[in-house]
C-alpha atoms as a PDB file:
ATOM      1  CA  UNK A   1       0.000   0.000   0.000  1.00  0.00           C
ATOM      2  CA  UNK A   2       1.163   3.253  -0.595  1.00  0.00           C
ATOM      3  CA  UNK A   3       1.391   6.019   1.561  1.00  0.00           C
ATOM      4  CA  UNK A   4      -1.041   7.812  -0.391  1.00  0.00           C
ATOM      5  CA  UNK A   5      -3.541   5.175   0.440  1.00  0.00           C
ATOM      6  CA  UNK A   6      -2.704   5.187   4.021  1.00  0.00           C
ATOM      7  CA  UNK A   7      -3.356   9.341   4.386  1.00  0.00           C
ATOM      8  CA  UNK A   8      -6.571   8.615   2.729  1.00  0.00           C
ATOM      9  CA  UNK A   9      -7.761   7.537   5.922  1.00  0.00           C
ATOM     10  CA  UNK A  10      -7.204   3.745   5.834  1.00  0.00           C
ATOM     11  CA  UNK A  11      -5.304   2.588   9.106  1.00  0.00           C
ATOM     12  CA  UNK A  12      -2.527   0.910   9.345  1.00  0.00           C
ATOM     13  CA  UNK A  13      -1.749  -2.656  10.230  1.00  0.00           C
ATOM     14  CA  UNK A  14      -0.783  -2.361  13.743  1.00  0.00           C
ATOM     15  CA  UNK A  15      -4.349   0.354  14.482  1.00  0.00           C
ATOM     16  CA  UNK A  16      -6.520  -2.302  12.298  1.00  0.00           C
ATOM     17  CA  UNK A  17      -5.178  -4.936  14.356  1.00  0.00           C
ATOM     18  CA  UNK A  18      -5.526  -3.321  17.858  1.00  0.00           C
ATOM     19  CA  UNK A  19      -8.824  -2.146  16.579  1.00  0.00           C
ATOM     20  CA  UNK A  20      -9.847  -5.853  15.718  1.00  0.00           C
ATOM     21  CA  UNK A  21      -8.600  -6.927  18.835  1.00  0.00           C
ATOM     22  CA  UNK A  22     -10.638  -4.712  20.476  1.00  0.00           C
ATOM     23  CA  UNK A  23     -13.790  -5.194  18.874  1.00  0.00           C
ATOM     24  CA  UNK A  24     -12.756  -8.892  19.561  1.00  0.00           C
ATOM     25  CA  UNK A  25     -12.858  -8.400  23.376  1.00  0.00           C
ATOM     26  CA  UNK A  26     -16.530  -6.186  23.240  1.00  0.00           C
ATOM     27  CA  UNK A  27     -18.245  -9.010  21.481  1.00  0.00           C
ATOM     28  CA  UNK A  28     -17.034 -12.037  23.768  1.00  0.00           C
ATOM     29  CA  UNK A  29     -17.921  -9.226  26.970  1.00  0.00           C
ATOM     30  CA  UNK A  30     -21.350  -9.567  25.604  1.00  0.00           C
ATOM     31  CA  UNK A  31     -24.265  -7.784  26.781  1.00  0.00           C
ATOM     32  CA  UNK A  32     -24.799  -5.747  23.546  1.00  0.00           C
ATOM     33  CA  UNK A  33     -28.155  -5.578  21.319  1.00  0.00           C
ATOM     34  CA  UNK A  34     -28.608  -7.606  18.211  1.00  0.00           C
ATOM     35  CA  UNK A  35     -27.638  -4.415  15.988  1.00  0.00           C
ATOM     36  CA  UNK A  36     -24.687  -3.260  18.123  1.00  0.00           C
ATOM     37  CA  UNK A  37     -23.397  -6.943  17.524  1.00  0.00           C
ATOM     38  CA  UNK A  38     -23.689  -7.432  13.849  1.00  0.00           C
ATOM     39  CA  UNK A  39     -22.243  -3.770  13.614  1.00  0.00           C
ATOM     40  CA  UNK A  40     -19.271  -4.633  15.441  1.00  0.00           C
ATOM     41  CA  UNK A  41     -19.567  -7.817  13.404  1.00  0.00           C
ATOM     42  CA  UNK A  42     -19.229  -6.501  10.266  1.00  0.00           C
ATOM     43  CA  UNK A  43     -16.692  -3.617  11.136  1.00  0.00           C
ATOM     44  CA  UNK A  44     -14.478  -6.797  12.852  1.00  0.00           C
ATOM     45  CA  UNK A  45     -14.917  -8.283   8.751  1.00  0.00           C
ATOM     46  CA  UNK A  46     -13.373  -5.345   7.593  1.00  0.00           C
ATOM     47  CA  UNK A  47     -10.836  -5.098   9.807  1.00  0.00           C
ATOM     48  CA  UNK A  48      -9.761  -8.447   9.284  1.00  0.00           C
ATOM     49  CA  UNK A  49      -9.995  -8.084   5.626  1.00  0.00           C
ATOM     50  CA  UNK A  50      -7.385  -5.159   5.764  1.00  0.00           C
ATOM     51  CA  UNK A  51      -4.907  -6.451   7.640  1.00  0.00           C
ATOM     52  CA  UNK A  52      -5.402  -9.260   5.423  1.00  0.00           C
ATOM     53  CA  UNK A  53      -4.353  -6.915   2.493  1.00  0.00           C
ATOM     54  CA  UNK A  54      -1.362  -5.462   4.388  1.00  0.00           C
ATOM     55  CA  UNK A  55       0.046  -9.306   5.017  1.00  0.00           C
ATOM     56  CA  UNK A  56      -0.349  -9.790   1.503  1.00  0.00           C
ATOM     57  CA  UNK A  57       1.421  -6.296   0.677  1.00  0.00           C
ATOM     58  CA  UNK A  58       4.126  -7.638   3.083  1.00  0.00           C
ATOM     59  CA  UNK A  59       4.354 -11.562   1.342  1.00  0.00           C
ATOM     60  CA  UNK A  60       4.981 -10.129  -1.715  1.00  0.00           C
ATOM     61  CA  UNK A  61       7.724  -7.357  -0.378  1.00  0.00           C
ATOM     62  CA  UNK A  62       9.847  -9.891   0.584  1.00  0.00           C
ATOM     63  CA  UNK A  63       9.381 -12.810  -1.823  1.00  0.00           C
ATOM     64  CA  UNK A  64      10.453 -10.007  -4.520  1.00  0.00           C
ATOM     65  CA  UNK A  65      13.384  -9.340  -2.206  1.00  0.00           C
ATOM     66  CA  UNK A  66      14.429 -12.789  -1.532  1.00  0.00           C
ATOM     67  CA  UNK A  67      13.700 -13.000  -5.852  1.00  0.00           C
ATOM     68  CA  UNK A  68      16.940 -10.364  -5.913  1.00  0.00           C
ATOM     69  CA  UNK A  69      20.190 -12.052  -7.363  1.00  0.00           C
ATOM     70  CA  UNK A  70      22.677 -11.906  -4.754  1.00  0.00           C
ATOM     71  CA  UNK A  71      25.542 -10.432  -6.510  1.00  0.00           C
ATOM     72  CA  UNK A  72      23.042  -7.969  -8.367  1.00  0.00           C
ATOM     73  CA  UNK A  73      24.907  -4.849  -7.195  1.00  0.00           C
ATOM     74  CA  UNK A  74      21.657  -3.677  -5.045  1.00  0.00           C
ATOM     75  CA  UNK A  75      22.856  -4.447  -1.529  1.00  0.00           C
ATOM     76  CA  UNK A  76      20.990  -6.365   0.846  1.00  0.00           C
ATOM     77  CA  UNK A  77      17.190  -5.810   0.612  1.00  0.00           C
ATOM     78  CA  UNK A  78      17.002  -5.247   4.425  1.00  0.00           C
END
């Protein structure tokens, strides 16, 4: 993801995760209404989906890094 895409108001990993977690921990508490559940529900889909996206971003970062010849003048891709 770029970091245009990020400013654009999309979190990042580590605040979709917490975020996830969170929303995680108020649907096992319980004691919410139907529609307060499936909210959180579908907000915890979305989350999930997106740090989905950045592990994929991330998979692909370093398999085209580890892809890099060795001696191909670049320097280590880390």
């Amino acid at each position: 993801m770029s970091e245009n895409e990020e400013r654009a108001g999309r979190p990042s990993y580590e605040q979709a995760r917490d975020e996830l977690a969170d929303v995680v921990k108020r649907l096992e508490a319980g004691g919410l209404t139907l529609e307060e559940s499936l909210a959180l529900w579908e907000r915890g889909e979305k989350l999930a989906a997106l740090c989905e996206e950045w592990l994929e971003g991330a998979r692909a970062r370093l398999a085209a890094a580890m892809a890099q010849p060795e001696d191909g003048g670049t320097g280590a891709p880390f």
